[in-house]
PDB file of N, CA and C in Angstrom:
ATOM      1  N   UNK A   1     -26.952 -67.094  43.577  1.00  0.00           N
ATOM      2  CA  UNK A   1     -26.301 -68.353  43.317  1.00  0.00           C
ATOM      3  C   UNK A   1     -25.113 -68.521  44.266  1.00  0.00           C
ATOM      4  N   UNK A   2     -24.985 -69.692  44.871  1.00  0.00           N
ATOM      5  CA  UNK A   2     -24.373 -69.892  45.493  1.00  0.00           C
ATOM      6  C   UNK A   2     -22.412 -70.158  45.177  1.00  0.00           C
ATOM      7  N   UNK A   3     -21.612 -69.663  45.534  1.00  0.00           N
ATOM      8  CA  UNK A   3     -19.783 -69.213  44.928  1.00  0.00           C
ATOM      9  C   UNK A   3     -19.530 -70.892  44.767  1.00  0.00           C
ATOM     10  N   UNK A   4     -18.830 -71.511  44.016  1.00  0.00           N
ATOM     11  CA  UNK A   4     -17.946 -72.216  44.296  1.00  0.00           C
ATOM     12  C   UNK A   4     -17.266 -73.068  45.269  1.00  0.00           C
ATOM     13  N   UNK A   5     -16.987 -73.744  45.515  1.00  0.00           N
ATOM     14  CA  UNK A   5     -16.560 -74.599  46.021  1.00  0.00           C
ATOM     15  C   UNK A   5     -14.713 -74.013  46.320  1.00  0.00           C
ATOM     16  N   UNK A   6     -13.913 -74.602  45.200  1.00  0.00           N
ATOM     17  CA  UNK A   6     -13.216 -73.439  44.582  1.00  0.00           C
ATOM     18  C   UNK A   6     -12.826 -72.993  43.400  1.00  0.00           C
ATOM     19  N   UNK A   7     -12.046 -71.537  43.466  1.00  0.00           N
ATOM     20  CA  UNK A   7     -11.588 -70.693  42.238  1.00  0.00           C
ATOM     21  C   UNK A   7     -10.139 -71.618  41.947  1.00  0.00           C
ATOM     22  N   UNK A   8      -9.949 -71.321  40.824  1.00  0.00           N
ATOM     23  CA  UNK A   8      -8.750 -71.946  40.181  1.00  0.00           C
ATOM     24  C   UNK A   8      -8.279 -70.879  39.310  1.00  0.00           C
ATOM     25  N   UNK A   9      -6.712 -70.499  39.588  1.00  0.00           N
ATOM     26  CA  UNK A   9      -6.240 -69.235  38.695  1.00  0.00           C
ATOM     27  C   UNK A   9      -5.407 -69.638  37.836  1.00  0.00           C
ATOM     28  N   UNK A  10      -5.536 -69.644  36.689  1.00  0.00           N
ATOM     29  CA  UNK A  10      -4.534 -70.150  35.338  1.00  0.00           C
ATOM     30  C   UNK A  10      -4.269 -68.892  34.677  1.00  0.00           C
ATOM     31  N   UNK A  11      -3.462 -68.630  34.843  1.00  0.00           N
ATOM     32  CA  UNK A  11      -2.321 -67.725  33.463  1.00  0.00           C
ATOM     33  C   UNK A  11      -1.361 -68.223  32.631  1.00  0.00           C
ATOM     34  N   UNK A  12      -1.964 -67.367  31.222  1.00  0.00           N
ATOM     35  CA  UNK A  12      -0.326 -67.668  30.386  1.00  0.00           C
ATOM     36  C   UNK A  12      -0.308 -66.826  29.562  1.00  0.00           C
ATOM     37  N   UNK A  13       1.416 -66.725  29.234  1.00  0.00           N
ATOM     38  CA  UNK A  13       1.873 -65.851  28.324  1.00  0.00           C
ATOM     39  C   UNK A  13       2.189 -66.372  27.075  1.00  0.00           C
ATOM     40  N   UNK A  14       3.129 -67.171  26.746  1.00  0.00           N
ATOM     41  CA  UNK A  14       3.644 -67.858  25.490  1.00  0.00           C
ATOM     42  C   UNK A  14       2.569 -69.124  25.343  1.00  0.00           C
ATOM     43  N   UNK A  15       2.410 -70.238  26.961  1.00  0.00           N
ATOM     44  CA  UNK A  15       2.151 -71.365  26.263  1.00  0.00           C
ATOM     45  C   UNK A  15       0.972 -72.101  25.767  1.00  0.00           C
ATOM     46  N   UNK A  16       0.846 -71.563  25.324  1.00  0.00           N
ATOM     47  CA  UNK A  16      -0.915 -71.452  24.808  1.00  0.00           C
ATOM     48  C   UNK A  16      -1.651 -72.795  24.652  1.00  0.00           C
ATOM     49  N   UNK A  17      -0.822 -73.964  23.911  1.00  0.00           N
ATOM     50  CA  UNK A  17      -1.437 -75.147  23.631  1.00  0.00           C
ATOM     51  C   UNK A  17      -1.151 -75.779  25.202  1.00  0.00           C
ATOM     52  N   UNK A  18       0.233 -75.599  26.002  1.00  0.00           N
ATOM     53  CA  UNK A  18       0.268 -76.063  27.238  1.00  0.00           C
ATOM     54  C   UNK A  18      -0.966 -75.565  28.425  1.00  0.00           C
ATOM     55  N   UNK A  19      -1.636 -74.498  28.362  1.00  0.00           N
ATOM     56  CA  UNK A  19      -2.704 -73.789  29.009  1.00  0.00           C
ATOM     57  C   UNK A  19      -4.233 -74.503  28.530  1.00  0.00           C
ATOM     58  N   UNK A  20      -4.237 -74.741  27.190  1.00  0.00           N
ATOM     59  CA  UNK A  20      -5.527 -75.309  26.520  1.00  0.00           C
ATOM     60  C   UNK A  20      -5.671 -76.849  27.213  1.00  0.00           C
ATOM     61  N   UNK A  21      -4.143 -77.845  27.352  1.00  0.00           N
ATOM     62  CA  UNK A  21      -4.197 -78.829  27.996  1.00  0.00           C
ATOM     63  C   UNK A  21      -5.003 -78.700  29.631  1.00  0.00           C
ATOM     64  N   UNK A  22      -4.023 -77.820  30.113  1.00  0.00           N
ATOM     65  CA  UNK A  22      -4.172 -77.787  31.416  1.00  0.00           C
ATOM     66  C   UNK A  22      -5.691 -77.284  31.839  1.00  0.00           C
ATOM     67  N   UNK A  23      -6.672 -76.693  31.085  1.00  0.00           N
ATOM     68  CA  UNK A  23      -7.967 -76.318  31.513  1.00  0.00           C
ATOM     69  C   UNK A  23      -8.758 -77.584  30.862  1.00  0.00           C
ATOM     70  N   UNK A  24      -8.151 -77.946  30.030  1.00  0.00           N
ATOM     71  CA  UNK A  24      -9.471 -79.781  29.510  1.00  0.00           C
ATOM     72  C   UNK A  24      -9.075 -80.698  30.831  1.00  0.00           C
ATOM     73  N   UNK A  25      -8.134 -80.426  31.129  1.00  0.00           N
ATOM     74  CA  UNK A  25      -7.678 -81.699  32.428  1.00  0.00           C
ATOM     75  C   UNK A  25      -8.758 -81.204  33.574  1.00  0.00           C
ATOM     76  N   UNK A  26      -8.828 -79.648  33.820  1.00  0.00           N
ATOM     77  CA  UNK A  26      -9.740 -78.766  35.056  1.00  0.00           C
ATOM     78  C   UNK A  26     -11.111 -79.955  34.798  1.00  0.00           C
ATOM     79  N   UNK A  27     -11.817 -79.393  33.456  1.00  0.00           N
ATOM     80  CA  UNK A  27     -13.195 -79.521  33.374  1.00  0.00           C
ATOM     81  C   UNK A  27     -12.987 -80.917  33.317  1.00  0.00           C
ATOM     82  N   UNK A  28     -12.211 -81.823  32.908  1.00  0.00           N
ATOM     83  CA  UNK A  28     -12.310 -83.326  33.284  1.00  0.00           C
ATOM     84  C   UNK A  28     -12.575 -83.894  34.064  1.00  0.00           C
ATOM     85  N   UNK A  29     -11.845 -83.003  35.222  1.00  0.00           N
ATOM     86  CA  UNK A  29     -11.374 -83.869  36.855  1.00  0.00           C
ATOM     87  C   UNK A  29     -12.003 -83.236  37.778  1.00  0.00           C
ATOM     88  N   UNK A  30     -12.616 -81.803  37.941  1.00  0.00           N
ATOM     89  CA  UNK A  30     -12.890 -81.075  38.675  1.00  0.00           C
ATOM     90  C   UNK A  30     -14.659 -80.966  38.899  1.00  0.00           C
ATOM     91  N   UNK A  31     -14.836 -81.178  40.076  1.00  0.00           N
ATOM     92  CA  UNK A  31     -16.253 -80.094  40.534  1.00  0.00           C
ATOM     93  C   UNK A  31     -16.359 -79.287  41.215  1.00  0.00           C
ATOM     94  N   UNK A  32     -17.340 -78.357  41.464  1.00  0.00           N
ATOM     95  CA  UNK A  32     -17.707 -77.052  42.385  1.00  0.00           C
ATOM     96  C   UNK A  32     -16.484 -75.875  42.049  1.00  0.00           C
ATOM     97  N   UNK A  33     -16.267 -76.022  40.881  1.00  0.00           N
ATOM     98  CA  UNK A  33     -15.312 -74.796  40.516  1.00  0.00           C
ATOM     99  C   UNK A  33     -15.594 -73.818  39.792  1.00  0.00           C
ATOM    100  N   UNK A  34     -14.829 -72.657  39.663  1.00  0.00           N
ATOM    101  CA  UNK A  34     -14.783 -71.360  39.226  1.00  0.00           C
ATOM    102  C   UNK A  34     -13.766 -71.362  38.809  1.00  0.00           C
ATOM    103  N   UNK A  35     -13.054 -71.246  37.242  1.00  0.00           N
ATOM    104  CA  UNK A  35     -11.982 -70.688  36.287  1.00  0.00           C
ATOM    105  C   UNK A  35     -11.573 -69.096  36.614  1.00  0.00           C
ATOM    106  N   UNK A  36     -10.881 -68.935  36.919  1.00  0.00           N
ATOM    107  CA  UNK A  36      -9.978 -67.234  36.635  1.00  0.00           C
ATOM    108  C   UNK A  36      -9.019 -67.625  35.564  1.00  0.00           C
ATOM    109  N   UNK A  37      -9.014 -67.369  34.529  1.00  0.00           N
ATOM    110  CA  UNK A  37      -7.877 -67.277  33.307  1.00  0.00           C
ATOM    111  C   UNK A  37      -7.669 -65.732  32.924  1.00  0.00           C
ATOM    112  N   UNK A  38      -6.235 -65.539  32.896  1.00  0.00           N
ATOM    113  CA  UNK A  38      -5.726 -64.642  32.395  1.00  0.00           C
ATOM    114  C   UNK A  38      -4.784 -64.480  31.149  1.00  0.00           C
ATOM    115  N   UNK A  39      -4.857 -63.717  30.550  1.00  0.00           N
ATOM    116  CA  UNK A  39      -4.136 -64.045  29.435  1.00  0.00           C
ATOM    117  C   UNK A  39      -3.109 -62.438  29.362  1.00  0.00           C
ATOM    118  N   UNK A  40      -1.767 -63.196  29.560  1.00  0.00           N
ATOM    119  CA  UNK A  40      -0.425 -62.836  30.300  1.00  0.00           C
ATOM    120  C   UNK A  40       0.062 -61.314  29.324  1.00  0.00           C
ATOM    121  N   UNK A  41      -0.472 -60.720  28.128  1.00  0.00           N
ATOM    122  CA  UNK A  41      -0.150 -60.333  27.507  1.00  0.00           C
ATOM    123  C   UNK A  41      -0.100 -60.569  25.910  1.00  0.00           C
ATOM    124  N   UNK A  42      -0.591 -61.643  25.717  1.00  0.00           N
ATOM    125  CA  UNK A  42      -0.902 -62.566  24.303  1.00  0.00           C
ATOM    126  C   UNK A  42      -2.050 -63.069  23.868  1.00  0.00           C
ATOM    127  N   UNK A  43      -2.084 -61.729  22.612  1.00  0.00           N
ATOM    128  CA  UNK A  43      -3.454 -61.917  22.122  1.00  0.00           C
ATOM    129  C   UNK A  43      -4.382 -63.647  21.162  1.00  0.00           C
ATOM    130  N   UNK A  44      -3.028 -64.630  21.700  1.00  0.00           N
ATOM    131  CA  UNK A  44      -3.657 -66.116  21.402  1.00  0.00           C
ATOM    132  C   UNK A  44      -4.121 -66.850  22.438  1.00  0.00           C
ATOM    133  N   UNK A  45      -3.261 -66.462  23.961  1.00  0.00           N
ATOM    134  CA  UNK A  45      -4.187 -66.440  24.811  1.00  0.00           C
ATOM    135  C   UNK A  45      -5.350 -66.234  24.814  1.00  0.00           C
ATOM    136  N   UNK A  46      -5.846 -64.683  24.992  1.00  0.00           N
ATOM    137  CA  UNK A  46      -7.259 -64.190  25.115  1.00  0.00           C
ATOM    138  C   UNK A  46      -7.814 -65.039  24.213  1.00  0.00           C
ATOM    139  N   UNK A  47      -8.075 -65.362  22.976  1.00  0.00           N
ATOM    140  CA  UNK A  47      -8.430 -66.488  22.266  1.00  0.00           C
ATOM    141  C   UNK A  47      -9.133 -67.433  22.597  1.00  0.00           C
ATOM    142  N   UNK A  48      -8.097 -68.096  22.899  1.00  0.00           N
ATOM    143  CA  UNK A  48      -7.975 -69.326  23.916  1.00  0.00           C
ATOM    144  C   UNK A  48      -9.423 -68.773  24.970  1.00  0.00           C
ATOM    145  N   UNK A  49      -8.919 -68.215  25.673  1.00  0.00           N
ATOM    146  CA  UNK A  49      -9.694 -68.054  27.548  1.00  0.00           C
ATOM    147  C   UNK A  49     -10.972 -67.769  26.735  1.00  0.00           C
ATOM    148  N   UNK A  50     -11.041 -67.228  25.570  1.00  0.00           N
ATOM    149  CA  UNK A  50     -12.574 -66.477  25.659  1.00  0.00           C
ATOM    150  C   UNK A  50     -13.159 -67.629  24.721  1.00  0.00           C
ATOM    151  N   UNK A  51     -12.766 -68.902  24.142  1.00  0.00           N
ATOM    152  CA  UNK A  51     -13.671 -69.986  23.785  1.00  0.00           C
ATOM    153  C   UNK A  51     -13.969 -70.665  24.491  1.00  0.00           C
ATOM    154  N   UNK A  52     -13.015 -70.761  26.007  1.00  0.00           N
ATOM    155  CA  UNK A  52     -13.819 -72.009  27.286  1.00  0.00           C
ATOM    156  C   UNK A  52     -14.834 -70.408  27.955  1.00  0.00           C
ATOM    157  N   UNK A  53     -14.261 -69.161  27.974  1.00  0.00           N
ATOM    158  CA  UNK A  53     -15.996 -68.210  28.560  1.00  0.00           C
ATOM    159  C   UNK A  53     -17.026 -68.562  27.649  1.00  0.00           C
ATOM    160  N   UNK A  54     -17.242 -68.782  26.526  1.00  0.00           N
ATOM    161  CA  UNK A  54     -18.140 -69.051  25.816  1.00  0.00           C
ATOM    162  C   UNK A  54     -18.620 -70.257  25.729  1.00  0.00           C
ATOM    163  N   UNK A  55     -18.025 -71.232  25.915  1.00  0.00           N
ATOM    164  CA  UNK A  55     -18.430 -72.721  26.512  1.00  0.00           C
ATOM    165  C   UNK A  55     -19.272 -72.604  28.024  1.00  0.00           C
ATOM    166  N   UNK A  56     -18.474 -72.363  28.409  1.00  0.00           N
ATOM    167  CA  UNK A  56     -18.999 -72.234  29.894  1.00  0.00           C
ATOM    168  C   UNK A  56     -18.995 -70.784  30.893  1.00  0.00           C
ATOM    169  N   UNK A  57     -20.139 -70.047  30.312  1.00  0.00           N
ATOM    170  CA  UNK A  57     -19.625 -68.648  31.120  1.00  0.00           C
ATOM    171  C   UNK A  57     -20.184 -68.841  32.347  1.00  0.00           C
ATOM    172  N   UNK A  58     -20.729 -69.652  33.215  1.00  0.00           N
ATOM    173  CA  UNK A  58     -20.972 -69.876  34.620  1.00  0.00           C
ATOM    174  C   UNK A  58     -19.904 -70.430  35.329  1.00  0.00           C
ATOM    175  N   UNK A  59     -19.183 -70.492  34.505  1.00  0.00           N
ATOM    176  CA  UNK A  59     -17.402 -71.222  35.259  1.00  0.00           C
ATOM    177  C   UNK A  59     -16.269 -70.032  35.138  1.00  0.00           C
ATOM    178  N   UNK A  60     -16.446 -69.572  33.982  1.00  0.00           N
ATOM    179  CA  UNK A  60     -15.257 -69.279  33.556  1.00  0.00           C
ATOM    180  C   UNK A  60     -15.098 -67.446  33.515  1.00  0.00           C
ATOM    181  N   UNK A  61     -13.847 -66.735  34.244  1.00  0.00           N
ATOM    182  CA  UNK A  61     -13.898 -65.677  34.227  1.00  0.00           C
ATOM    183  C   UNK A  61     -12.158 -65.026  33.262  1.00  0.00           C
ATOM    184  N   UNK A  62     -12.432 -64.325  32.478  1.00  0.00           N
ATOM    185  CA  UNK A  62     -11.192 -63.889  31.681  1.00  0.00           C
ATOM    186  C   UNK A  62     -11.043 -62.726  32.132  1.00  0.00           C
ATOM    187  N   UNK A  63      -9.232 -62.457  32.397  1.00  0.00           N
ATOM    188  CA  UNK A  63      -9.009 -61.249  31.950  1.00  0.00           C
ATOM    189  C   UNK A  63      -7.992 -61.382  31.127  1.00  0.00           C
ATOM    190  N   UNK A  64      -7.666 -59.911  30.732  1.00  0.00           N
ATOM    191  CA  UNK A  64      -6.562 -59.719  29.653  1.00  0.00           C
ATOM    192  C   UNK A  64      -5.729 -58.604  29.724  1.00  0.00           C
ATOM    193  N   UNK A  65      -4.589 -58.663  29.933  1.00  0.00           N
ATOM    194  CA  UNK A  65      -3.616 -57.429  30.418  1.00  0.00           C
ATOM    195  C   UNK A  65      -2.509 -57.131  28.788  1.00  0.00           C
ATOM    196  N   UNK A  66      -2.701 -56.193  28.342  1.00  0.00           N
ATOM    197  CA  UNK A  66      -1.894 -55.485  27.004  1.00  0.00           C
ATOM    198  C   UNK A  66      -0.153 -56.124  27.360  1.00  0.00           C
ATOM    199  N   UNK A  67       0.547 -56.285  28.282  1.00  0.00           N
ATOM    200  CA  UNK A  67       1.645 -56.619  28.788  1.00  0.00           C
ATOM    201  C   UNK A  67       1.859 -57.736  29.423  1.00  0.00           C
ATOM    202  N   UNK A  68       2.955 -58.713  29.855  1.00  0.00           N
ATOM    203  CA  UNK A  68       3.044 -59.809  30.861  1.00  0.00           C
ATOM    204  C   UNK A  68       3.227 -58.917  32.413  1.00  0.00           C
ATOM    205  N   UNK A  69       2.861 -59.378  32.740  1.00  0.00           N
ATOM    206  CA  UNK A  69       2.238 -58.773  34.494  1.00  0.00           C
ATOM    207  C   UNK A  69       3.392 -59.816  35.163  1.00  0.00           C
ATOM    208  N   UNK A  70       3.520 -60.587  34.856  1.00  0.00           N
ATOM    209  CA  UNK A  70       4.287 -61.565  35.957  1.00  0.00           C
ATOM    210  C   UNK A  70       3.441 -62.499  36.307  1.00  0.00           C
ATOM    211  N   UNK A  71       3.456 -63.270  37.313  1.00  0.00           N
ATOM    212  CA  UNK A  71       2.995 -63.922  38.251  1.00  0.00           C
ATOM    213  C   UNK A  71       1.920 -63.851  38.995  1.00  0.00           C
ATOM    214  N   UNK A  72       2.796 -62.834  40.247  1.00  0.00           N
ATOM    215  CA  UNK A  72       2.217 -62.609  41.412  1.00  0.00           C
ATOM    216  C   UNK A  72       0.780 -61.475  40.804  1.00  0.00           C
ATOM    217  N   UNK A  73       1.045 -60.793  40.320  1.00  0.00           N
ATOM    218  CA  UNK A  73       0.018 -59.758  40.367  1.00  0.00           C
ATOM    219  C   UNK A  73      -1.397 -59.996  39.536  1.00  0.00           C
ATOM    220  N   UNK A  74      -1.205 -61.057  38.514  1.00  0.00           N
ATOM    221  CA  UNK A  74      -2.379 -61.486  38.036  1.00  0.00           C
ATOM    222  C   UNK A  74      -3.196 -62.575  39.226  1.00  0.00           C
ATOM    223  N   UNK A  75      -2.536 -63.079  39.638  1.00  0.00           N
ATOM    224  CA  UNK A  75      -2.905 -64.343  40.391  1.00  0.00           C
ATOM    225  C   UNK A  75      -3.490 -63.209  41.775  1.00  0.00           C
ATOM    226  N   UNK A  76      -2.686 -62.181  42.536  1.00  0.00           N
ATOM    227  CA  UNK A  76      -3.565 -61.107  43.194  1.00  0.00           C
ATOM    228  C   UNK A  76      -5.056 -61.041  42.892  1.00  0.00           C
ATOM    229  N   UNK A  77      -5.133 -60.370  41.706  1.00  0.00           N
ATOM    230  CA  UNK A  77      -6.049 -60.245  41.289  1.00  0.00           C
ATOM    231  C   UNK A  77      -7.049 -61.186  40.563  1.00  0.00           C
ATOM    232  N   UNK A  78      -7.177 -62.456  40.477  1.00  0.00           N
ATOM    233  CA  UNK A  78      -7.977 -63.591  40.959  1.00  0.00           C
ATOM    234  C   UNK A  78      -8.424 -63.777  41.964  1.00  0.00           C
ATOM    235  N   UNK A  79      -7.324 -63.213  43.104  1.00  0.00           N
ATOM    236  CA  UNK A  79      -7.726 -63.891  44.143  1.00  0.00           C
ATOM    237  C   UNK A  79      -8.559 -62.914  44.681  1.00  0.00           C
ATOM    238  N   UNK A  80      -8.933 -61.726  44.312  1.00  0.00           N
ATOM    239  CA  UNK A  80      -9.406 -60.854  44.763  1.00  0.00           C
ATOM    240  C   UNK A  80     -11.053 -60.645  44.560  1.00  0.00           C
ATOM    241  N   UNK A  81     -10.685 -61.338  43.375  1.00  0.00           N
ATOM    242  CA  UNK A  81     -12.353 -61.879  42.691  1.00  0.00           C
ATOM    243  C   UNK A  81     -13.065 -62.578  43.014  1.00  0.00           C
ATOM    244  N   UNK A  82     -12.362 -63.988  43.852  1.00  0.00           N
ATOM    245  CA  UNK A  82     -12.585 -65.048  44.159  1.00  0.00           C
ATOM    246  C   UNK A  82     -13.607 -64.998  45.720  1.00  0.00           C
ATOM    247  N   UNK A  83     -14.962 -65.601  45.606  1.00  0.00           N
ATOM    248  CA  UNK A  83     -15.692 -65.653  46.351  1.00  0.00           C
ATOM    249  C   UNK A  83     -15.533 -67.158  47.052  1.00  0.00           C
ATOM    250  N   UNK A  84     -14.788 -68.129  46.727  1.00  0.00           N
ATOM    251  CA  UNK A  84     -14.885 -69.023  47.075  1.00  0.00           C
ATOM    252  C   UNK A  84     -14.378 -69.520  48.248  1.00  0.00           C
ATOM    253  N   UNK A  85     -14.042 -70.494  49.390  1.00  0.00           N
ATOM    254  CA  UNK A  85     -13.801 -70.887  50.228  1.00  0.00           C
ATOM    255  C   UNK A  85     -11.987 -71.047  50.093  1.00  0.00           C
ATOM    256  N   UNK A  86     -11.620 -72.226  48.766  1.00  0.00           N
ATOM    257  CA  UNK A  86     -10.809 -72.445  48.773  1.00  0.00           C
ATOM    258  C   UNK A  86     -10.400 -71.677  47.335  1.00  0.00           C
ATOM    259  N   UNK A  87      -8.978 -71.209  46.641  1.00  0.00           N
ATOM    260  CA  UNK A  87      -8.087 -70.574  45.590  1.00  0.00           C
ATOM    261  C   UNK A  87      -7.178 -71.616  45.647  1.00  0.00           C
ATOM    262  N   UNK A  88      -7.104 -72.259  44.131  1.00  0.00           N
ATOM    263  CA  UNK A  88      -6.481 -72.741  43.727  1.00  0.00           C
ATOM    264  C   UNK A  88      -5.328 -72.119  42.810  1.00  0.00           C
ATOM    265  N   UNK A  89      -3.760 -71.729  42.815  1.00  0.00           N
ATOM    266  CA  UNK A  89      -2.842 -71.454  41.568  1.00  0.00           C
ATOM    267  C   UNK A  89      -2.466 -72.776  40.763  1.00  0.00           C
ATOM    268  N   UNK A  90      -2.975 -72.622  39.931  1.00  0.00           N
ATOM    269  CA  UNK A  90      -2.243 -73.883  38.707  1.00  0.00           C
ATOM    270  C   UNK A  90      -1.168 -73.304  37.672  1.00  0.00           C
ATOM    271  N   UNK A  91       0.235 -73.294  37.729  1.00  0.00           N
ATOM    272  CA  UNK A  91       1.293 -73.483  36.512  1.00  0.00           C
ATOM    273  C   UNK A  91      -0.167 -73.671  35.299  1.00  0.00           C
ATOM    274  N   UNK A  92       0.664 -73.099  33.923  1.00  0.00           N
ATOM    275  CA  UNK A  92      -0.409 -73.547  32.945  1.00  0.00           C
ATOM    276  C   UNK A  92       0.043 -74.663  32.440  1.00  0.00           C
ATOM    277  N   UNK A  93       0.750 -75.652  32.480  1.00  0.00           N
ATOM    278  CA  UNK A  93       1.642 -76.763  32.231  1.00  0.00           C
ATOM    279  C   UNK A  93       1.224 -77.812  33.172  1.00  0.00           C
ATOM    280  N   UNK A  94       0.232 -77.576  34.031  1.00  0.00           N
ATOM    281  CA  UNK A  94      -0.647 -78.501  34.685  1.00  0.00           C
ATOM    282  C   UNK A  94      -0.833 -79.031  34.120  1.00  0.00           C
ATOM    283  N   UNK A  95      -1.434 -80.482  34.319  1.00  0.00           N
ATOM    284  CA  UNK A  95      -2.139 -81.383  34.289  1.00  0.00           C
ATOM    285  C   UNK A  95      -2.975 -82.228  35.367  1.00  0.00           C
ATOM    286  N   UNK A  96      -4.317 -82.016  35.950  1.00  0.00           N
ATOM    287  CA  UNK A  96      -4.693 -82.530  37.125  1.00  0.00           C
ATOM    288  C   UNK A  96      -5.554 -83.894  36.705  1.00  0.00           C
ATOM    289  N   UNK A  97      -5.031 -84.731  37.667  1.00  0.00           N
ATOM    290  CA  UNK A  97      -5.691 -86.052  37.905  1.00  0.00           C
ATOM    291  C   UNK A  97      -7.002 -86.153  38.303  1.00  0.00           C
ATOM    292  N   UNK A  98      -7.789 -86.942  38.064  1.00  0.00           N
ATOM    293  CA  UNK A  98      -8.780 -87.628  38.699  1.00  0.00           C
ATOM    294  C   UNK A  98      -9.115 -87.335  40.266  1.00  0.00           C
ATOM    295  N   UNK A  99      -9.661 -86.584  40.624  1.00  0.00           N
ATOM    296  CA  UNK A  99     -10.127 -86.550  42.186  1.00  0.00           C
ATOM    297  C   UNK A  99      -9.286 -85.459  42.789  1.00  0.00           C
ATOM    298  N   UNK A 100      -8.181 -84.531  42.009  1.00  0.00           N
ATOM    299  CA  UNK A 100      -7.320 -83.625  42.959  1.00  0.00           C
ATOM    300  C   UNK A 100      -7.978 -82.877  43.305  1.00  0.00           C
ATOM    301  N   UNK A 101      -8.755 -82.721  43.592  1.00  0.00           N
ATOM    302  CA  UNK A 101      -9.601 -81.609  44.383  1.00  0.00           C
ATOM    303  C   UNK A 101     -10.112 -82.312  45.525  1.00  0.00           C
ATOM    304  N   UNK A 102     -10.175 -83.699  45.661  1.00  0.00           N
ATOM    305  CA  UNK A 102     -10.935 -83.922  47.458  1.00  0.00           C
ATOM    306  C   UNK A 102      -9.759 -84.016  48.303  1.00  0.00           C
TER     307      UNK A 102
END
């Protein structure tokens, strides 16, 4: 099967309903993508990430780290996964419009 178009890396630690927004806006607005969600240390996260893997496990890839990692080092490791052309980082407090991807 052919990768993506592109990967998109969403993490969160605390904001859980702000993260749930920001991935309905993804699958709204978005095509030719691949989800990386991480869940920052918070087991309402993982939650969360593992009902859109179960919606859509041809999109969507979870991980889950026992601690907050930060930033940089989860989003590393997306990107490391990521077969796609283009890597997208999204804040989980995103919200994407209509067409941000062309």
């Amino acid at each position: 099967m052919k990768p993506a178009k592109f990967s998109i890396s969403i993490l969160t630690y605390t904001a859980v309903p702000l993260a749930k927004r920001c991935i309905e806006s993804v699958f709204a607005h978005s095509k030719d993508f691949h989800l990386y969600l991480t869940a920052n240390g918070n087991p309402a996260a993982l939650a969360l990430f593992s009902e859109f893997k179960n919606k859509h496990p041809e999109r969507v890839t979870v991980k889950s780290h026992a601690t907050n990692r930060g930033f940089i080092p989860p989003n590393r490791d997306a990107f490391e996964l990521s077969k796609s052309k283009y890597h997208v980082l999204l804040n989980d407090d995103t919200i994407v419009p209509a067409g941000w991807l062309e």
